[in-house]
C-alpha atoms as a PDB file:
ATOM      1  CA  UNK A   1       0.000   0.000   0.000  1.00  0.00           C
ATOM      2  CA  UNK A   2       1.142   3.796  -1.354  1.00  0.00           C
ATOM      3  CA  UNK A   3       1.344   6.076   1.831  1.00  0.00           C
ATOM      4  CA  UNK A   4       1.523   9.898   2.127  1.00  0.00           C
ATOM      5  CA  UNK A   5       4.602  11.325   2.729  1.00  0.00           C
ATOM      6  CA  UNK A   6       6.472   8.400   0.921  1.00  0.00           C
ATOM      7  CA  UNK A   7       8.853   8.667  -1.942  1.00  0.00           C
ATOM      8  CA  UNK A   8       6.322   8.043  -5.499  1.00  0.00           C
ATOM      9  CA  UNK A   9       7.313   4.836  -7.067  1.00  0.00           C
ATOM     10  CA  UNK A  10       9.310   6.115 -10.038  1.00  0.00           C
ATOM     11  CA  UNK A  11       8.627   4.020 -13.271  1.00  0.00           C
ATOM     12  CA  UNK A  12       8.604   4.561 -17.368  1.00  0.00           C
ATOM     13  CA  UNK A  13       6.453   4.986 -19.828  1.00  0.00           C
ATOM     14  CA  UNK A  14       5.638   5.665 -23.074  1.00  0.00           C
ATOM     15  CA  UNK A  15       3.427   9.585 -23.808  1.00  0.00           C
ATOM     16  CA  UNK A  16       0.234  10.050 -26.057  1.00  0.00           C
ATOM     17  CA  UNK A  17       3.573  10.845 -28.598  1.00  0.00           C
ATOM     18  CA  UNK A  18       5.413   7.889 -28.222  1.00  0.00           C
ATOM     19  CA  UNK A  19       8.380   9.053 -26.051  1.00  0.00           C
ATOM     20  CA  UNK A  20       9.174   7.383 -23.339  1.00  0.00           C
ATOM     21  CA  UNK A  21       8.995   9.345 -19.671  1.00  0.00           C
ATOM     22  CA  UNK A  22      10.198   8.611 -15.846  1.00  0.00           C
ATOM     23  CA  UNK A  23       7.965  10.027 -13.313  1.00  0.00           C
ATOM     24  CA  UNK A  24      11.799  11.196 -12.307  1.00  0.00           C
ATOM     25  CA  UNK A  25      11.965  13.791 -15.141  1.00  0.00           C
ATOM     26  CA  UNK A  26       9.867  16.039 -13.646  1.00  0.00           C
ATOM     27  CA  UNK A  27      11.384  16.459 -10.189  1.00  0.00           C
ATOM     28  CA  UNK A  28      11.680  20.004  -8.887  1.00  0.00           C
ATOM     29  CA  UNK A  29       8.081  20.388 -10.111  1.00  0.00           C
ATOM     30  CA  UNK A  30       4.624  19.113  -8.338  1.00  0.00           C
ATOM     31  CA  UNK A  31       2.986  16.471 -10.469  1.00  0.00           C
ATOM     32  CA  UNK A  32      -0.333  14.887 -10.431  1.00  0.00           C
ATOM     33  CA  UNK A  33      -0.393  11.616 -11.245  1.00  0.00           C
ATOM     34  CA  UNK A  34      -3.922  10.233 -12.264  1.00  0.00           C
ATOM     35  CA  UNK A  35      -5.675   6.848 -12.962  1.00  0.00           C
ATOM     36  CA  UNK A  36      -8.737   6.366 -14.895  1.00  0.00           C
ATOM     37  CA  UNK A  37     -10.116   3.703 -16.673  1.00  0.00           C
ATOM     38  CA  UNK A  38     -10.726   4.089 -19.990  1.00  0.00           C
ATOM     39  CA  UNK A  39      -9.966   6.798 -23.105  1.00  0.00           C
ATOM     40  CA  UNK A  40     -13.276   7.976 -24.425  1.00  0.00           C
ATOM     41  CA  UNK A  41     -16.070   6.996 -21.744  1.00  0.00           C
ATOM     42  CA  UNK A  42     -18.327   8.883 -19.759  1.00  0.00           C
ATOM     43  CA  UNK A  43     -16.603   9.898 -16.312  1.00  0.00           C
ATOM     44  CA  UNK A  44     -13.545   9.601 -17.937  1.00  0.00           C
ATOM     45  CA  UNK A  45     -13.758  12.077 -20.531  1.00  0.00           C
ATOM     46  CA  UNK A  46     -15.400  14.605 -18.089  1.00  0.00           C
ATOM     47  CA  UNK A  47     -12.461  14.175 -16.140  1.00  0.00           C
ATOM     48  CA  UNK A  48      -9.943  15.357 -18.162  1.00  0.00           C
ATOM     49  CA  UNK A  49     -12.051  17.848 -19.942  1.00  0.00           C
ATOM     50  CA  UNK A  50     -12.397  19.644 -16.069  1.00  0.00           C
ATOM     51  CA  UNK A  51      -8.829  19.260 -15.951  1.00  0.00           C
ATOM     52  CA  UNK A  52      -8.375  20.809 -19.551  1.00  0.00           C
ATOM     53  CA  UNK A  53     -10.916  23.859 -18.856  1.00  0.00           C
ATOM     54  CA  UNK A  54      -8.997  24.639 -15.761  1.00  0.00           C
ATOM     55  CA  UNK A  55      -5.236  24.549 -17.699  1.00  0.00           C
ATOM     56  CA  UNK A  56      -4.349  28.197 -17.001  1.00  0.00           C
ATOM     57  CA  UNK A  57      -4.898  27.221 -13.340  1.00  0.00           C
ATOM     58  CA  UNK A  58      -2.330  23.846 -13.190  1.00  0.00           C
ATOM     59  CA  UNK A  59       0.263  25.831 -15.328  1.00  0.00           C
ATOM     60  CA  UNK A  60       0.275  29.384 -13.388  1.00  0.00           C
ATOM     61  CA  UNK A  61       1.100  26.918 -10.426  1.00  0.00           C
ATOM     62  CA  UNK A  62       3.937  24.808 -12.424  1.00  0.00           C
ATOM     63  CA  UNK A  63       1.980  21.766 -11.755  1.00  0.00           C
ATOM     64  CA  UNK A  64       2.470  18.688 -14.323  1.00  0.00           C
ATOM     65  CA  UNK A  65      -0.091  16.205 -14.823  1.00  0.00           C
ATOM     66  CA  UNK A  66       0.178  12.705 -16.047  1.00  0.00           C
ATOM     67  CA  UNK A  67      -3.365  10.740 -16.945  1.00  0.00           C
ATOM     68  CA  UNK A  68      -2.024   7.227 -16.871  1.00  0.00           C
ATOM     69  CA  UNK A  69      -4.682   4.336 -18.269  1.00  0.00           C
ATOM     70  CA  UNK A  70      -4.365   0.719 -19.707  1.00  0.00           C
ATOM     71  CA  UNK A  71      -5.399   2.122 -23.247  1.00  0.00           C
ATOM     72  CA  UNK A  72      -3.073   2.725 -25.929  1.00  0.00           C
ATOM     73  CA  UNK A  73      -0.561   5.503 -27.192  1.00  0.00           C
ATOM     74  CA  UNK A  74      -2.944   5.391 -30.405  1.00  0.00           C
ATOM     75  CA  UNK A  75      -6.046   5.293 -28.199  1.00  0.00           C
ATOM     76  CA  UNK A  76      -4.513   8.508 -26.438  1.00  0.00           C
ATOM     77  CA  UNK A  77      -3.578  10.173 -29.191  1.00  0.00           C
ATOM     78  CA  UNK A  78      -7.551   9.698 -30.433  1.00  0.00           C
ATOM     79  CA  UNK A  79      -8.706  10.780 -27.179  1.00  0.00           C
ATOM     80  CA  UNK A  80      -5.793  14.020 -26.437  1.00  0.00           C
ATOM     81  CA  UNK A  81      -7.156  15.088 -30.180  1.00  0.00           C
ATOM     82  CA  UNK A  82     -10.745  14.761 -29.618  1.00  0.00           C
ATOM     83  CA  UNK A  83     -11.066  16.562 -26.740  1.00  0.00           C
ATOM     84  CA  UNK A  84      -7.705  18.733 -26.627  1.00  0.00           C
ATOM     85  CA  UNK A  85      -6.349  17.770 -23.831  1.00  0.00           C
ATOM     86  CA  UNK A  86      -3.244  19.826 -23.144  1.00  0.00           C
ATOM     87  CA  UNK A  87      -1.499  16.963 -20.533  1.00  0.00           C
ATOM     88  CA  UNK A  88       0.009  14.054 -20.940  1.00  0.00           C
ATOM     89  CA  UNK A  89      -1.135  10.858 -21.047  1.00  0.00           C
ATOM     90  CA  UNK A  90       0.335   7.402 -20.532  1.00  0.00           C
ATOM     91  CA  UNK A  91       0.008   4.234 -21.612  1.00  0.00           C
ATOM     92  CA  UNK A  92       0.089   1.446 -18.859  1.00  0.00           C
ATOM     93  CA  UNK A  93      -1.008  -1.455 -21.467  1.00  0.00           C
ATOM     94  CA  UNK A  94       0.722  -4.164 -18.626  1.00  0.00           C
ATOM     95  CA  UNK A  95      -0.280  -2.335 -15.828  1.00  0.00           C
ATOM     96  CA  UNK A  96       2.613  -2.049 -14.008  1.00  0.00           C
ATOM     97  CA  UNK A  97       2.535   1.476 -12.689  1.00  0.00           C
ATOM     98  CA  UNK A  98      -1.125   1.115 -12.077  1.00  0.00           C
ATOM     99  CA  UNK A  99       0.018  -2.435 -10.075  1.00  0.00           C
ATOM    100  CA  UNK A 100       2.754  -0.491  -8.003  1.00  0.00           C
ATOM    101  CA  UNK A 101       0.628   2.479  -7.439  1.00  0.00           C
ATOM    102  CA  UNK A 102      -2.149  -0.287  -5.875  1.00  0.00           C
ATOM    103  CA  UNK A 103      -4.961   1.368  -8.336  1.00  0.00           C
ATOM    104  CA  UNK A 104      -4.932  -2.315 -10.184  1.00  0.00           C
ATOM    105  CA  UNK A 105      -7.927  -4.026  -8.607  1.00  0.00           C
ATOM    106  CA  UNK A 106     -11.142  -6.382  -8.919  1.00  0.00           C
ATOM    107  CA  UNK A 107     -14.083  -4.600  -9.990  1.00  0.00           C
ATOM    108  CA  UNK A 108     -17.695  -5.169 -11.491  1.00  0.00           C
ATOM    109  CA  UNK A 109     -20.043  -4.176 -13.860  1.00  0.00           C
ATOM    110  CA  UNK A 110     -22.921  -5.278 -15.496  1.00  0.00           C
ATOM    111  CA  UNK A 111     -22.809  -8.319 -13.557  1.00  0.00           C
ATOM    112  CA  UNK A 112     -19.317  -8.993 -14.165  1.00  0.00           C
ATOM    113  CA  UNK A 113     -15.805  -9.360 -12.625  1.00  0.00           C
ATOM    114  CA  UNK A 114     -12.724  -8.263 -13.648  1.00  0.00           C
ATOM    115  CA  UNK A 115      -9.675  -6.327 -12.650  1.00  0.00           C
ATOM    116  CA  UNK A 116      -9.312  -3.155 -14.107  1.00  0.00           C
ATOM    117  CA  UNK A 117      -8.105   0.602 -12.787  1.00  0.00           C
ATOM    118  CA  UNK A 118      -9.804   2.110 -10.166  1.00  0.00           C
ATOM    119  CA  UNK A 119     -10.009   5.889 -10.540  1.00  0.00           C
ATOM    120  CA  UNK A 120      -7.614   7.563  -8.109  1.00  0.00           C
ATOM    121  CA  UNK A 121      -5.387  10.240  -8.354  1.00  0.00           C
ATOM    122  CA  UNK A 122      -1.729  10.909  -6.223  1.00  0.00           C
ATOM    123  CA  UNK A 123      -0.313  14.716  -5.675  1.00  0.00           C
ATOM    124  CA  UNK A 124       3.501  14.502  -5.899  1.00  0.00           C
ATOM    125  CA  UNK A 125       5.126  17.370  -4.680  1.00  0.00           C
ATOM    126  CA  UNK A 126       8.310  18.586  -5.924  1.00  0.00           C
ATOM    127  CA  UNK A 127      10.808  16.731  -3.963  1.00  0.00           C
ATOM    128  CA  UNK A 128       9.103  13.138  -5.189  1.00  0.00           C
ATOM    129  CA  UNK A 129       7.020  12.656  -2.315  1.00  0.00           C
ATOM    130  CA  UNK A 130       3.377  11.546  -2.706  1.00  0.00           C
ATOM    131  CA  UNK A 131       1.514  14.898  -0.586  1.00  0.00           C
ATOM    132  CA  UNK A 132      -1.887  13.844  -1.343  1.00  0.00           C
ATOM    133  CA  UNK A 133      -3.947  11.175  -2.078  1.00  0.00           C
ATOM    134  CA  UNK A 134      -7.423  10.631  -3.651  1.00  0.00           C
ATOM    135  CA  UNK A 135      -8.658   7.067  -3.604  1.00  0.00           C
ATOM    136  CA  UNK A 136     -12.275   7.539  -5.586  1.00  0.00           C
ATOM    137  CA  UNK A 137     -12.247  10.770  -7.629  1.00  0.00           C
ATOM    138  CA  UNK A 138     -15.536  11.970  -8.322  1.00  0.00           C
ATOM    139  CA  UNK A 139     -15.251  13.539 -11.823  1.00  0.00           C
ATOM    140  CA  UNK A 140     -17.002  16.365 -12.347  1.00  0.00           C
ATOM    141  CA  UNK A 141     -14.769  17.815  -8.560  1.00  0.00           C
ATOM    142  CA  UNK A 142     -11.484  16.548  -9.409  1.00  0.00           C
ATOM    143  CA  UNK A 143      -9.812  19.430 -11.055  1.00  0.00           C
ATOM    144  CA  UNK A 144     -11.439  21.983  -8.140  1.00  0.00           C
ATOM    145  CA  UNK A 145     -10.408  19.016  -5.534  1.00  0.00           C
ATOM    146  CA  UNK A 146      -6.641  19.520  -7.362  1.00  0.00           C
ATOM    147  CA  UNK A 147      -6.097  23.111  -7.409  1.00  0.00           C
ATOM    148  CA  UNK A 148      -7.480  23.318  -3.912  1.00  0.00           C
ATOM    149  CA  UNK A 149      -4.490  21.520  -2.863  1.00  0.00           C
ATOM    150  CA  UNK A 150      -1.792  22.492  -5.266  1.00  0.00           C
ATOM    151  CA  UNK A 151       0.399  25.517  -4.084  1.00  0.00           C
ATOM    152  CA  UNK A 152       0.404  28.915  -5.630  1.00  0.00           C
END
């Protein structure tokens, strides 16, 4: 289990460009890390639009953010296009990151059980340490719940 005030698993991955990143790059700046399920769907799409309509916000505070999902670098370059997104996201196609970050779980729907990524987001502050953490992110909040804890 991921405390606060423990060092953020570093890790690599590839961007919605095809370039592979370390969560380590971006050290010296605070970074929020997100989960969500799936490119394209519902909750996950007003997510990142709230994040994308409050941009100004995340960059007048330096802040990076990372949307990290199972879905593809094509799938994310669909989705970033779509809905001009002006983050990065990440694929996580083996679920690693999402595995060491403990977002990988069992989950249902429509009767079913699988394991899948359970929307939760991590506030990394600038030294690498996880600040904040947000087990269940309630979409249509999250960007207000971010800024409100990001540091101007």
């Amino acid at each position: 289990m991921i405390a606060e005030g423990e060092t953020a698993p570093d890790f690599e991955l590839q961007t919605d460009r095809g370039e592979s990143v370390r969560l380590s790059d971006y050290k010296g700046r605070p970074v929020v890390l997100y989960f969500y399920p799936r490119d394209n769907t519902p909750g996950c799409t007003r997510e990142a639009c709230g994040i994308r309509d409050a941009w100004s916000d995340f960059e007048r505070r330096g802040a990076v953010v990372l949307g990290v999902s199972a879905d593809s670098v094509s799938s994310h370059q669909r989705f970033k296009a779509k809905y001009r997104l002006p983050f990065t996201l990440l694929s996580d196609p083996e679920h690693v990151v999402a595995e060491s970050y403990c977002v990988w779980k069992p989950k249902k729907f429509a009767g079913k059980s699988f394991f899948g990524i359970v929307r939760s987001t991590f506030l990394i502050d600038a030294e690498g340490k996880i600040a904040k953490i947000w087990p269940k992110v309630d979409p249509a909040k999250h960007a207000d719940w971010l800024l409100a804890e990001l540091p101007e």
